[in-house]
C-alpha atoms as a PDB file:
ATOM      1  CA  UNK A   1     -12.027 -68.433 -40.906  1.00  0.00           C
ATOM      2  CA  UNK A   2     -13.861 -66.713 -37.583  1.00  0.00           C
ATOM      3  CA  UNK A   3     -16.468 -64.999 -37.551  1.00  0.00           C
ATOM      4  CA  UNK A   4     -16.296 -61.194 -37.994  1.00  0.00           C
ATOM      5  CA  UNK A   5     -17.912 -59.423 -35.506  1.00  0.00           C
ATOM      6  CA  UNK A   6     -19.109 -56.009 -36.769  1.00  0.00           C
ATOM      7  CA  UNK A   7     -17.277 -53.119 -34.788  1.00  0.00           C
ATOM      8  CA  UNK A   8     -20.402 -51.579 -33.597  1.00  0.00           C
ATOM      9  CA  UNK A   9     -21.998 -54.801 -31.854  1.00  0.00           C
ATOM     10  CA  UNK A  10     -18.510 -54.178 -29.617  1.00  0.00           C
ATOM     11  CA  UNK A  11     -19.326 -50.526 -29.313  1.00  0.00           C
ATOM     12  CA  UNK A  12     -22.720 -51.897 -27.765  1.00  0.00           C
ATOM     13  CA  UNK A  13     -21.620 -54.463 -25.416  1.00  0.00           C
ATOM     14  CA  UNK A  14     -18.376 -52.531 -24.464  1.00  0.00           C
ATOM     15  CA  UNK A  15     -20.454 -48.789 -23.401  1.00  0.00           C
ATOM     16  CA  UNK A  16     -22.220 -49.901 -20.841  1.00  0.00           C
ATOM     17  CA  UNK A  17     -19.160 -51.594 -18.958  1.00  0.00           C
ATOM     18  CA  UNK A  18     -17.575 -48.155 -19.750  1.00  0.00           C
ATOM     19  CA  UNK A  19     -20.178 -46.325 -18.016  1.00  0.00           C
ATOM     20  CA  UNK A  20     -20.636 -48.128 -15.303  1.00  0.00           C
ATOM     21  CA  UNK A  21     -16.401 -48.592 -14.494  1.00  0.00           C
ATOM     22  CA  UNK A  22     -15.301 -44.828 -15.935  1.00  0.00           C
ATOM     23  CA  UNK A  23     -17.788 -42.622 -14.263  1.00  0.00           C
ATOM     24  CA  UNK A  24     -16.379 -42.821 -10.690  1.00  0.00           C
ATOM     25  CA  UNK A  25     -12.969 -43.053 -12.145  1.00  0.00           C
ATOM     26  CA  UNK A  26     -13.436 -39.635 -14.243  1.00  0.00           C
ATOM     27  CA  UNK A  27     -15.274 -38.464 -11.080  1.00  0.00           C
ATOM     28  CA  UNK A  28     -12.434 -39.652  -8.922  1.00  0.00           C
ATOM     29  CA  UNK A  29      -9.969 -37.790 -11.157  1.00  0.00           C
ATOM     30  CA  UNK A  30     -12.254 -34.154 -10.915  1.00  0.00           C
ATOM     31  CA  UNK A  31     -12.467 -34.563  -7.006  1.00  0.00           C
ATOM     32  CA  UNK A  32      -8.856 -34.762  -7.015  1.00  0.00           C
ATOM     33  CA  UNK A  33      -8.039 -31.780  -9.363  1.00  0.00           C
ATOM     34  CA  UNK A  34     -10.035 -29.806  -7.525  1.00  0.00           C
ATOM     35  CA  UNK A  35      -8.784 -30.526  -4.319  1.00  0.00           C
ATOM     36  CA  UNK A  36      -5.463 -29.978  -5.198  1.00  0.00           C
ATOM     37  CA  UNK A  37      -6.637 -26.962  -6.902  1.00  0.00           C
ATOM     38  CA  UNK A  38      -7.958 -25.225  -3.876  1.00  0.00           C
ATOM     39  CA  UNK A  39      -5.067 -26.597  -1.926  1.00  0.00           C
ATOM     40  CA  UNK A  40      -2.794 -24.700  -4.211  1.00  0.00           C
ATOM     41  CA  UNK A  41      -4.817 -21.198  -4.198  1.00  0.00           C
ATOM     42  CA  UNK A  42      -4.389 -21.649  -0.039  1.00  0.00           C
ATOM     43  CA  UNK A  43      -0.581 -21.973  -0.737  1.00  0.00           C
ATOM     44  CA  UNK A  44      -0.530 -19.192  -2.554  1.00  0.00           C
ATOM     45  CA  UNK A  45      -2.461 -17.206  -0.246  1.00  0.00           C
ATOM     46  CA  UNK A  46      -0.570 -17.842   2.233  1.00  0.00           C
ATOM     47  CA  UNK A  47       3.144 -17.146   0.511  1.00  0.00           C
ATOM     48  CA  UNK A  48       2.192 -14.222  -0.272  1.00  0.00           C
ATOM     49  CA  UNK A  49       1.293 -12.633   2.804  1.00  0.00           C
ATOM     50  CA  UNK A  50       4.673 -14.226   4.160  1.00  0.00           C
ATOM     51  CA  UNK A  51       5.989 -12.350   1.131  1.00  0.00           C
ATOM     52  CA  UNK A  52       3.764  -9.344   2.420  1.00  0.00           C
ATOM     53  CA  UNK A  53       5.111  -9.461   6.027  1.00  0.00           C
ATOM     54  CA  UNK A  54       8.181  -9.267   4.778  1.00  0.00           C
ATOM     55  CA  UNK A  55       8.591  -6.836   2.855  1.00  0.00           C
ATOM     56  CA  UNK A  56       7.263  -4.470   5.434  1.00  0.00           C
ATOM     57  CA  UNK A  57       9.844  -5.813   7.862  1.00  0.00           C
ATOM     58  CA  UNK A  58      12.288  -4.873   5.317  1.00  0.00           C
ATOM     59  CA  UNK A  59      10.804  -1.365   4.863  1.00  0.00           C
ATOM     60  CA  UNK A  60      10.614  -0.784   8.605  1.00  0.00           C
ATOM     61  CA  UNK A  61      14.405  -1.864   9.125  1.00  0.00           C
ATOM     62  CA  UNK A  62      15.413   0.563   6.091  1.00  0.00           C
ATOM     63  CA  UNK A  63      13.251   3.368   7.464  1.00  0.00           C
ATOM     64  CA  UNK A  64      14.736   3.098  10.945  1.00  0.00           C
ATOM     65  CA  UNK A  65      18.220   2.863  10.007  1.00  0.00           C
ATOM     66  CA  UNK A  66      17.743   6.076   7.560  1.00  0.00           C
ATOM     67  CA  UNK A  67      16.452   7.543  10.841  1.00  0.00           C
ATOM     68  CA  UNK A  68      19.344   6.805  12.340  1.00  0.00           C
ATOM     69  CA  UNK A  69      21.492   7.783  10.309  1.00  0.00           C
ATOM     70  CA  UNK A  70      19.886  11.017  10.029  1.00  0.00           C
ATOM     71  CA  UNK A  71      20.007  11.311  13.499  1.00  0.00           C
ATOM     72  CA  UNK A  72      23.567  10.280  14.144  1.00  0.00           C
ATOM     73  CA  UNK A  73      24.578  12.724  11.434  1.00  0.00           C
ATOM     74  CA  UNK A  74      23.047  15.540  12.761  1.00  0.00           C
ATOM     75  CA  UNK A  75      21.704  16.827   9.420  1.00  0.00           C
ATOM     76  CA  UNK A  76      22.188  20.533  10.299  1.00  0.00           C
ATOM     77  CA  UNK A  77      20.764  20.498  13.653  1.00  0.00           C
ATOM     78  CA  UNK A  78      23.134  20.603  16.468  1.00  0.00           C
ATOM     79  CA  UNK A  79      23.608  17.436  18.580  1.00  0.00           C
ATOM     80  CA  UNK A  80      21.697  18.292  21.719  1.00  0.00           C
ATOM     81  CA  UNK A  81      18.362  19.151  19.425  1.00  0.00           C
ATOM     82  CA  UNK A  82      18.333  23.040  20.247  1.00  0.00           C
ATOM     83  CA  UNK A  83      18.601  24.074  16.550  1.00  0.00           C
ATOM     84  CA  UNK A  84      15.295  26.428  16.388  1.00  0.00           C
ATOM     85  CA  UNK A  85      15.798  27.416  20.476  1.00  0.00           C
ATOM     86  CA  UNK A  86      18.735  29.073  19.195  1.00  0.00           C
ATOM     87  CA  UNK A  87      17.356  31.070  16.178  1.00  0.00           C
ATOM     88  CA  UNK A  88      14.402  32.125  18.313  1.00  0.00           C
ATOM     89  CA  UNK A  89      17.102  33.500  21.415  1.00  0.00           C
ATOM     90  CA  UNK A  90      18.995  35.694  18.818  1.00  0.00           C
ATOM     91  CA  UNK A  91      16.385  37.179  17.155  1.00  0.00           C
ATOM     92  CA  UNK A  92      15.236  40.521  18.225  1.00  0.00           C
ATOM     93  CA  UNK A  93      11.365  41.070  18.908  1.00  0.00           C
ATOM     94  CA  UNK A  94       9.938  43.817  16.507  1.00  0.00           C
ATOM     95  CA  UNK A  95       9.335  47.116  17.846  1.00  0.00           C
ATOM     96  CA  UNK A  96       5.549  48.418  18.493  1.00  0.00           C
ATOM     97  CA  UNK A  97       6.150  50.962  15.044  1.00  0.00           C
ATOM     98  CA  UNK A  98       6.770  47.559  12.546  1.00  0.00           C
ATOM     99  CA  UNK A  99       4.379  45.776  13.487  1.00  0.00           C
ATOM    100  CA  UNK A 100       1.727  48.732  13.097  1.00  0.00           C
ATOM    101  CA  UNK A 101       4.099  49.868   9.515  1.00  0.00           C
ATOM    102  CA  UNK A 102       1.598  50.228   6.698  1.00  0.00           C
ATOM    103  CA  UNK A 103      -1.521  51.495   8.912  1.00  0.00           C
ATOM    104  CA  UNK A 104      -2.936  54.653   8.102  1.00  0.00           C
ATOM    105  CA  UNK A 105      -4.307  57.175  10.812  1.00  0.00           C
ATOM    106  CA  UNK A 106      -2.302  56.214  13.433  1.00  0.00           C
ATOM    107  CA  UNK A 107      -5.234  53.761  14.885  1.00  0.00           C
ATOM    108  CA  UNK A 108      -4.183  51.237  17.221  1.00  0.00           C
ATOM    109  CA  UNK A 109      -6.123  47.941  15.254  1.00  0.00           C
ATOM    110  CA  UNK A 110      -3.880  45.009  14.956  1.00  0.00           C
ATOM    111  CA  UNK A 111      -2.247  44.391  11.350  1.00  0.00           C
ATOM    112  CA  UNK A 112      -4.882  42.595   9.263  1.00  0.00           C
ATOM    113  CA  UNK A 113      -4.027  38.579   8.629  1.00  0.00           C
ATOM    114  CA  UNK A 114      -2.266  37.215   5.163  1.00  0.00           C
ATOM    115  CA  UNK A 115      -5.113  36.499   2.919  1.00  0.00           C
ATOM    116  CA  UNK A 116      -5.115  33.271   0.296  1.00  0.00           C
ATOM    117  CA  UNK A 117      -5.367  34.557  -3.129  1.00  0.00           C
ATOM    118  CA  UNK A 118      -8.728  33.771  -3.514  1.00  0.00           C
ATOM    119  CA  UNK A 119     -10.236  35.876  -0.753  1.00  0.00           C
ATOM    120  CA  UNK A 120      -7.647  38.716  -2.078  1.00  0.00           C
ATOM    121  CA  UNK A 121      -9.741  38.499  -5.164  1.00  0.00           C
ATOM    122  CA  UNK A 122     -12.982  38.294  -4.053  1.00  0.00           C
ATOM    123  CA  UNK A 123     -12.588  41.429  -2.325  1.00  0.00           C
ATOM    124  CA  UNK A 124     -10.931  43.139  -5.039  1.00  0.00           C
ATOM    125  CA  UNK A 125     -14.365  42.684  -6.730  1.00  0.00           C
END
């Protein structure tokens, strides 16, 4: 019968060779992973402002063909863009006696200016 060799005399002899053969492997394996790691973030970086660009290619394209359309349509506005020329030919001016309407005393001041809300109150106070 052979010897038996307790398990922890092999424990001793084998740790060292361990050490000395799976440090640079583990280290080896860590470089790697992080390499590829940081390779992978760049990647993704880099889809994604592909994905970025085009997306606002795509938005641009929509936007200029809704402008199109709205201007090949028309929309209301007549085709040779004289919609509010138009409006402002036909209407009449107002007479000297509107514009002054609501003045008392007959004086010649200029009607006062709309007034927000809140300066309407403050001077109600």
């Amino acid at each position: 019968m052979p010897p038996v060799v307790p398990p922890f005399l092999i424990g001793l002899i084998a740790a060292p060779l361990v050490k000395r053969l799976g440090k640079p492997l583990v280290r080896g394996v860590v470089k790697a992973s992080v390499g590829l790691g940081i390779e992978v973030k760049r990647a993704v970086h880099e889809a994604g402002e592909g994905i970025h660009s085009l997306a606002a290619e795509a938005t641009a394209e929509v936007l200029a063909a809704q402008t199109a359309q709205k201007v090949g349509h028309g929309v209301g506005a007549p085709e040779d863009g004289t919609a509010g020329r138009v409006e402002a030919a036909t209407k009449p001016e107002p007479a000297a006696a509107e514009v002054h309407e609501g003045q008392t005393g007959g004086q010649d001041k200029p009607a006062r200016k709309a007034r927000g809300a809140a300066s309407v109150a403050a001077t109600a106070r």
